[in-house]
PDB file of N, CA and C in Angstrom:
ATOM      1  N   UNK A   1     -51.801 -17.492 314.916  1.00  0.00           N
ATOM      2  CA  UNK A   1     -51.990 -18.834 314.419  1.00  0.00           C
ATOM      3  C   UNK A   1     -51.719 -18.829 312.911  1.00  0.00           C
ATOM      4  N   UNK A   2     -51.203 -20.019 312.445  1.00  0.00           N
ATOM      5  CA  UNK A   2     -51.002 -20.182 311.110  1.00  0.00           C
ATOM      6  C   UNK A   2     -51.549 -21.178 310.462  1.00  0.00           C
ATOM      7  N   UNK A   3     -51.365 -21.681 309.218  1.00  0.00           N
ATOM      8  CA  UNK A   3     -51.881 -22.709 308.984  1.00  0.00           C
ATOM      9  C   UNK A   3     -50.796 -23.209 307.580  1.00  0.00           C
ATOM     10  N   UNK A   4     -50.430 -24.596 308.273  1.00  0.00           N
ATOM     11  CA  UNK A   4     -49.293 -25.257 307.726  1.00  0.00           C
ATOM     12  C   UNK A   4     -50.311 -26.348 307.148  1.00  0.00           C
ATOM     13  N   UNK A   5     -49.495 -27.377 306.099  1.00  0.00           N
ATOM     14  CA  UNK A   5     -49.632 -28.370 305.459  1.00  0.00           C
ATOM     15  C   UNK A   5     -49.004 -29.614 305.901  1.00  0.00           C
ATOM     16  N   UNK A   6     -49.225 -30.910 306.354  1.00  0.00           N
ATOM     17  CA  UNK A   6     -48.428 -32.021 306.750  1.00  0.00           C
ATOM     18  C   UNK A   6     -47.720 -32.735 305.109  1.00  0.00           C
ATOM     19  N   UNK A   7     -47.203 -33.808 305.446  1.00  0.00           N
ATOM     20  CA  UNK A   7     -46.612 -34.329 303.685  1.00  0.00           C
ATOM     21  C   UNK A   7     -48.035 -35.142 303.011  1.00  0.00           C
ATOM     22  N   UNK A   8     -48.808 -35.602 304.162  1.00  0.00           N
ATOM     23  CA  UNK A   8     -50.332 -35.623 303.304  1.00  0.00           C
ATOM     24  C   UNK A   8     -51.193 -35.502 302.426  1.00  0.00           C
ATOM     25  N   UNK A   9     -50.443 -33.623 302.922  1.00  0.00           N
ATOM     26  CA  UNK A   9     -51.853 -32.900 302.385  1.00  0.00           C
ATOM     27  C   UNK A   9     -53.451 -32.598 303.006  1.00  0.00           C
ATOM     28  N   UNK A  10     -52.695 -32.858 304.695  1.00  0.00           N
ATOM     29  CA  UNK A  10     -53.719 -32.115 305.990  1.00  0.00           C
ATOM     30  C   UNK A  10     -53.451 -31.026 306.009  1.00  0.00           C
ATOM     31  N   UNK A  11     -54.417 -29.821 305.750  1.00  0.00           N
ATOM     32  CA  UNK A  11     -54.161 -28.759 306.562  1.00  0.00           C
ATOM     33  C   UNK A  11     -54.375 -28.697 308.085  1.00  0.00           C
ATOM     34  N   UNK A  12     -53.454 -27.970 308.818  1.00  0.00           N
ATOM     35  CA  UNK A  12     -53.668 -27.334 310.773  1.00  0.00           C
ATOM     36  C   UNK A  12     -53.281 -26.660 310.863  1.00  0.00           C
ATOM     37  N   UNK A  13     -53.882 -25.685 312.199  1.00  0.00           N
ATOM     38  CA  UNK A  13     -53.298 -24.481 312.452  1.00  0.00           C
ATOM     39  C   UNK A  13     -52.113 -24.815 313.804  1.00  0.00           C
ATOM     40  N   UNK A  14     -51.352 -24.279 313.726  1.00  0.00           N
ATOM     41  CA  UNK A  14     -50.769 -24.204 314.468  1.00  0.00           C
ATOM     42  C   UNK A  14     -50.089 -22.573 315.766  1.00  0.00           C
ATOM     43  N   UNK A  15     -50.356 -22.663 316.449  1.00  0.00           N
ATOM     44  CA  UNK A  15     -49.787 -21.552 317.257  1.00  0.00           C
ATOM     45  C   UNK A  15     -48.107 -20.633 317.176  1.00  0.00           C
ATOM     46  N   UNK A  16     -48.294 -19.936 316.272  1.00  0.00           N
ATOM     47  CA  UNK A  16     -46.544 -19.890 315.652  1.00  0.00           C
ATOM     48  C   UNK A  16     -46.260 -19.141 317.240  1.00  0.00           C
ATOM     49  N   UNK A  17     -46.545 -18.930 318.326  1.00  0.00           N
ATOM     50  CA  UNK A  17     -45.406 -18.515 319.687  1.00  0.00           C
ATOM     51  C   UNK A  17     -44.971 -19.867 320.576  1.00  0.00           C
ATOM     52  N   UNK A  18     -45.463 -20.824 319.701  1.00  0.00           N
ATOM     53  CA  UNK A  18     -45.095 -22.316 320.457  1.00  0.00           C
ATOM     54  C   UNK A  18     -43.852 -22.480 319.045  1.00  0.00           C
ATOM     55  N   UNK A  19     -43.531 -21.780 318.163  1.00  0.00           N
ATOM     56  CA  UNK A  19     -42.348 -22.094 317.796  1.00  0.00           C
ATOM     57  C   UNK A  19     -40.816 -22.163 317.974  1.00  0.00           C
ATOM     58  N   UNK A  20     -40.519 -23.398 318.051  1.00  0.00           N
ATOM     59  CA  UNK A  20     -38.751 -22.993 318.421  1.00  0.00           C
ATOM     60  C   UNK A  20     -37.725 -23.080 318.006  1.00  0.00           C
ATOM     61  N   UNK A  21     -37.946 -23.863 316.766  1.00  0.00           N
ATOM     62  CA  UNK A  21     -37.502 -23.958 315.717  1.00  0.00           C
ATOM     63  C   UNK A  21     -37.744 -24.752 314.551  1.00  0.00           C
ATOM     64  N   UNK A  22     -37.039 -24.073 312.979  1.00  0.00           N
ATOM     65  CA  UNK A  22     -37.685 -25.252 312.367  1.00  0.00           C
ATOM     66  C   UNK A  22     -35.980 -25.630 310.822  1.00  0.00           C
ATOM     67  N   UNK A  23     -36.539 -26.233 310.782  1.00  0.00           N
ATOM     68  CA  UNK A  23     -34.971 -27.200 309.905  1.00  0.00           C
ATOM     69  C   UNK A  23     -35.195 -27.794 308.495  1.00  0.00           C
ATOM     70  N   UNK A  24     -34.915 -27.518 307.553  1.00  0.00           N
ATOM     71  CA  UNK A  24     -34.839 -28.130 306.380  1.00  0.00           C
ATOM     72  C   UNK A  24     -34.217 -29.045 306.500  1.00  0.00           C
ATOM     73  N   UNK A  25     -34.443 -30.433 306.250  1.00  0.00           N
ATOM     74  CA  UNK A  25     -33.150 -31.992 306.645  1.00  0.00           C
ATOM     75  C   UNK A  25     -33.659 -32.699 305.481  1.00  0.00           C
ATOM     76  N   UNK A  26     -34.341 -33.196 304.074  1.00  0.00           N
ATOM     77  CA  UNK A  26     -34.525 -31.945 303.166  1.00  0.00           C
ATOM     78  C   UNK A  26     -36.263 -31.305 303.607  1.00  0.00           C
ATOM     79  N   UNK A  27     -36.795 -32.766 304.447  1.00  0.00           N
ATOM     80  CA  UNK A  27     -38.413 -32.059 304.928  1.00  0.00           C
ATOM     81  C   UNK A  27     -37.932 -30.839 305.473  1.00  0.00           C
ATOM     82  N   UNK A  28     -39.120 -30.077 305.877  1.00  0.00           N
ATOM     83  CA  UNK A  28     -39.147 -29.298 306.776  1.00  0.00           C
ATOM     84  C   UNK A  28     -39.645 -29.471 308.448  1.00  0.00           C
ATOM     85  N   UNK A  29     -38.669 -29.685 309.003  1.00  0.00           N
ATOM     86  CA  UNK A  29     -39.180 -29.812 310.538  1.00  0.00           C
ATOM     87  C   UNK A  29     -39.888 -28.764 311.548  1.00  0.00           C
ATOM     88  N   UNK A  30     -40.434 -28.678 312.231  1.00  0.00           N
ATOM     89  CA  UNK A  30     -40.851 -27.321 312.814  1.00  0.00           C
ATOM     90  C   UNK A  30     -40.816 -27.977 314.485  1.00  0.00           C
ATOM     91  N   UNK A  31     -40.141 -27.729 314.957  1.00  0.00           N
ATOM     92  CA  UNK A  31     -39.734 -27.873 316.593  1.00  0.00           C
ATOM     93  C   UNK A  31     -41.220 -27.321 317.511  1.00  0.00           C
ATOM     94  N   UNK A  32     -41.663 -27.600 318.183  1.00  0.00           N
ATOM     95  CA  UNK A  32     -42.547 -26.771 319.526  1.00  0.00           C
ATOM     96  C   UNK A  32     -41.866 -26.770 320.024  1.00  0.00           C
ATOM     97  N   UNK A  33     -42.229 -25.436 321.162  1.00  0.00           N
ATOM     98  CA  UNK A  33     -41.483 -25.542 322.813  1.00  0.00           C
ATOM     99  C   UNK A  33     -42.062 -26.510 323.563  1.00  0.00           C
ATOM    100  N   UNK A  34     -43.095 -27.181 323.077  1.00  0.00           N
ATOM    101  CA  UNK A  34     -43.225 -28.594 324.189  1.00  0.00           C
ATOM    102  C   UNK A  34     -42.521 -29.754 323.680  1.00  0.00           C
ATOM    103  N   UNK A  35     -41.535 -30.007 322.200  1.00  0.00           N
ATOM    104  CA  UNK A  35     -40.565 -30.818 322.052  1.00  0.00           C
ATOM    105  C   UNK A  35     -41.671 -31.830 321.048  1.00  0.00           C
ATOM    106  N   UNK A  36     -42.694 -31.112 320.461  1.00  0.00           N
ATOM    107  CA  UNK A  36     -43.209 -32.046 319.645  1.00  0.00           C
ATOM    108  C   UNK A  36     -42.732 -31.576 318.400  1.00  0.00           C
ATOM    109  N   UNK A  37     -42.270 -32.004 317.164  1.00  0.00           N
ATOM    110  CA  UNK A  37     -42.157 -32.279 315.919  1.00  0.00           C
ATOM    111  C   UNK A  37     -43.248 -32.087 315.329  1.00  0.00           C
ATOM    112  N   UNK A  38     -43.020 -31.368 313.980  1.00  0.00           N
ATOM    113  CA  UNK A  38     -44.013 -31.556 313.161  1.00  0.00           C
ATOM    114  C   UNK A  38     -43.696 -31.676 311.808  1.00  0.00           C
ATOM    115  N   UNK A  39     -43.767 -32.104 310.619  1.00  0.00           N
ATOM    116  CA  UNK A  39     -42.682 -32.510 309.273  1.00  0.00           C
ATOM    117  C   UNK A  39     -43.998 -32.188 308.641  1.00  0.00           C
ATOM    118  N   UNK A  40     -43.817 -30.422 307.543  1.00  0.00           N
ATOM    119  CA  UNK A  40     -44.540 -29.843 306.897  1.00  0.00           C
ATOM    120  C   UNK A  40     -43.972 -29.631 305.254  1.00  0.00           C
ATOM    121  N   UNK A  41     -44.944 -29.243 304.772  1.00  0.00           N
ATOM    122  CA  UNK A  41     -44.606 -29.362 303.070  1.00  0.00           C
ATOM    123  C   UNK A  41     -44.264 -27.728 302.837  1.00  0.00           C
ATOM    124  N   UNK A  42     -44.316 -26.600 303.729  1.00  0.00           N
ATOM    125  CA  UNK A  42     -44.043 -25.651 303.444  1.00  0.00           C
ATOM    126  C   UNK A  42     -42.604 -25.383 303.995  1.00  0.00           C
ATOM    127  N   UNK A  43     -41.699 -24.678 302.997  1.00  0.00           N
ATOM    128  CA  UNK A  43     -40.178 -24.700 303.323  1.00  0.00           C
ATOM    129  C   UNK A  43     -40.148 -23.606 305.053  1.00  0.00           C
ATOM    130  N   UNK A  44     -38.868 -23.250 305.490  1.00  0.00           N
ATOM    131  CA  UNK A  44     -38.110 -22.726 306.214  1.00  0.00           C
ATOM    132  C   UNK A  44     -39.194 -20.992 306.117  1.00  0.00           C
ATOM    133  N   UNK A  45     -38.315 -20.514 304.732  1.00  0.00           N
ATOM    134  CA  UNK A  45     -38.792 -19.644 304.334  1.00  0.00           C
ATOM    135  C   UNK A  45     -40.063 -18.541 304.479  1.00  0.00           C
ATOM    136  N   UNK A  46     -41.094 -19.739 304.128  1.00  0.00           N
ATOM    137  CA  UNK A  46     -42.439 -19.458 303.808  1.00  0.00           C
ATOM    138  C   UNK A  46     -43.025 -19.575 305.395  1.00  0.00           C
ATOM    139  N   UNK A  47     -42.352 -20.451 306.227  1.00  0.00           N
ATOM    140  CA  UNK A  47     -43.102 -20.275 307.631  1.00  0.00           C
ATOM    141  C   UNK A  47     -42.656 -19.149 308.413  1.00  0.00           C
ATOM    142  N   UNK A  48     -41.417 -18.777 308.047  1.00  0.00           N
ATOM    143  CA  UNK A  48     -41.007 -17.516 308.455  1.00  0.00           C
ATOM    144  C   UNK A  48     -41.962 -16.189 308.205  1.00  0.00           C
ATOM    145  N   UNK A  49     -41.955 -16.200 306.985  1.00  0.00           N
ATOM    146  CA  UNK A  49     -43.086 -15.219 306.203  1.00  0.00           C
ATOM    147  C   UNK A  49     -44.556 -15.442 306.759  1.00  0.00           C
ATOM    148  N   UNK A  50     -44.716 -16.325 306.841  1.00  0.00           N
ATOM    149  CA  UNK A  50     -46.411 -16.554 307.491  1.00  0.00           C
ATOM    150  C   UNK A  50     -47.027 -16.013 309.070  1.00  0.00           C
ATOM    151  N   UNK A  51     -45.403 -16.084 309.770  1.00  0.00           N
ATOM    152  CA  UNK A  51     -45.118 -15.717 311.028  1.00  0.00           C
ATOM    153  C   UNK A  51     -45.182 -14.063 311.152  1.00  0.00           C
ATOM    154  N   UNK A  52     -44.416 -13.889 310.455  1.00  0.00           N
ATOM    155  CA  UNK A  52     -44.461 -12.418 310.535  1.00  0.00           C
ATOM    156  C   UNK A  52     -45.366 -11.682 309.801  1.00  0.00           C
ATOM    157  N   UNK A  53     -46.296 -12.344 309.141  1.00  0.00           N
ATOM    158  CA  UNK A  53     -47.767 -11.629 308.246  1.00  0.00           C
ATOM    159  C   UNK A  53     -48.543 -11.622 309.007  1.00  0.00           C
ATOM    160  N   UNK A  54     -48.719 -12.966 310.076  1.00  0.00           N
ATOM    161  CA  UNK A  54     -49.705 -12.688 311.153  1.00  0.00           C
ATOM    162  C   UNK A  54     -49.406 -12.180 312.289  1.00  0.00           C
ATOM    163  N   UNK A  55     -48.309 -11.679 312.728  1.00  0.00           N
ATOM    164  CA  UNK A  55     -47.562 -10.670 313.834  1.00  0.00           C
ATOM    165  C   UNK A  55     -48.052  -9.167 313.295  1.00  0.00           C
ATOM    166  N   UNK A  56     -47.530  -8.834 312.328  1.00  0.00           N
ATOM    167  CA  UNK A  56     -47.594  -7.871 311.801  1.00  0.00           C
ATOM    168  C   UNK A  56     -49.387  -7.228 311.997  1.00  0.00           C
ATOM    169  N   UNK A  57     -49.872  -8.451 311.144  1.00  0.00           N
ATOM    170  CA  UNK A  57     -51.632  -8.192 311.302  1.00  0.00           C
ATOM    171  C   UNK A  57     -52.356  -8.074 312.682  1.00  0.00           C
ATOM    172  N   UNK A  58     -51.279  -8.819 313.873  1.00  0.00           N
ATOM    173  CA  UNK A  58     -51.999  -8.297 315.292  1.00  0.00           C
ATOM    174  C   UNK A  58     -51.712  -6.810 315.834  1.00  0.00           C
ATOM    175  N   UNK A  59     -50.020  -6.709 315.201  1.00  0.00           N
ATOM    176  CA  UNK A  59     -49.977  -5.282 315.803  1.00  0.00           C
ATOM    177  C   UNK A  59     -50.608  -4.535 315.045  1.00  0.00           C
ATOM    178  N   UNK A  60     -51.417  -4.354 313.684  1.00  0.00           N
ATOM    179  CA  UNK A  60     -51.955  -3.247 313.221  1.00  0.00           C
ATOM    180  C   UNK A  60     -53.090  -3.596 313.606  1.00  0.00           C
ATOM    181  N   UNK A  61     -54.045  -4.578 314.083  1.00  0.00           N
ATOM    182  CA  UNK A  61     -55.210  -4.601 314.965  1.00  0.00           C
ATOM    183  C   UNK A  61     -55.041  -3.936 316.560  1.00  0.00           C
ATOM    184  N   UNK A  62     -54.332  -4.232 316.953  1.00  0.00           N
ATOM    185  CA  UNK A  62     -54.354  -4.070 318.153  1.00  0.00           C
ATOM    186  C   UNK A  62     -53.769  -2.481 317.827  1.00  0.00           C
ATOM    187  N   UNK A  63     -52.647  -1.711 317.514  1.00  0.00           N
ATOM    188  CA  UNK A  63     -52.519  -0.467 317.373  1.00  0.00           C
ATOM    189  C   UNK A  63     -54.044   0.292 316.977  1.00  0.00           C
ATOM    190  N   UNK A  64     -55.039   0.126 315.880  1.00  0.00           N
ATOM    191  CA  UNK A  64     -55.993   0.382 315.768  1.00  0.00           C
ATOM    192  C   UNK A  64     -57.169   0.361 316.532  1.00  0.00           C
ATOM    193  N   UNK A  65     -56.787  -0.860 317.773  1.00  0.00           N
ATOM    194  CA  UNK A  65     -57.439  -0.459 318.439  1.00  0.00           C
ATOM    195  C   UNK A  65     -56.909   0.657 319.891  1.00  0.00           C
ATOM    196  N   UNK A  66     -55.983   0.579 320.003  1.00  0.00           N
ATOM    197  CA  UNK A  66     -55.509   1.893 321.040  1.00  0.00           C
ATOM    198  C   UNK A  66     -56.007   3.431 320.718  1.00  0.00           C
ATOM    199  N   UNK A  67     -55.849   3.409 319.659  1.00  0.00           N
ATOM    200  CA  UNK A  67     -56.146   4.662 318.690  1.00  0.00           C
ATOM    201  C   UNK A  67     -57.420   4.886 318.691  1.00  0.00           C
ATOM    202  N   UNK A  68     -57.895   4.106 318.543  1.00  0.00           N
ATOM    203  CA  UNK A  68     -59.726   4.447 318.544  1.00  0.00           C
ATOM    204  C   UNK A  68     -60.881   4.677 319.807  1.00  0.00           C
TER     205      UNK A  68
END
């Protein structure tokens, strides 16, 4: 899970494996696989990065826990 910004200034979390894509058009769009839209204040970039900080942080939980 992540947690994005709307053009508001709501924070939500969102489920980044329901992602399917997302588009700079100049907002940032973020696609679900259920075909809902979402138009966030954080670029392309940075949701990419957020995605893979919290991927990263399950596999070194979950590796830590095999190990132990």
């Amino acid at each position: 899970m992540i947690d994005l910004t709307r053009l508001n200034g709501v924070n939500f979390t969102v489920n980044c494996d329901l992602i399917e894509s997302i588009e700079e058009t100049p907002d940032t769009v973020v696609t679900l696989t259920t075909g809902k839209k979402l138009i966030v204040k954080e670029s392309r970039q940075a949701i990419k990065n957020l995605v893979l900080s919290y991927k990263r942080k399950i596999y070194i939980e979950r590796t830590a826990l095999e190990e132990a």
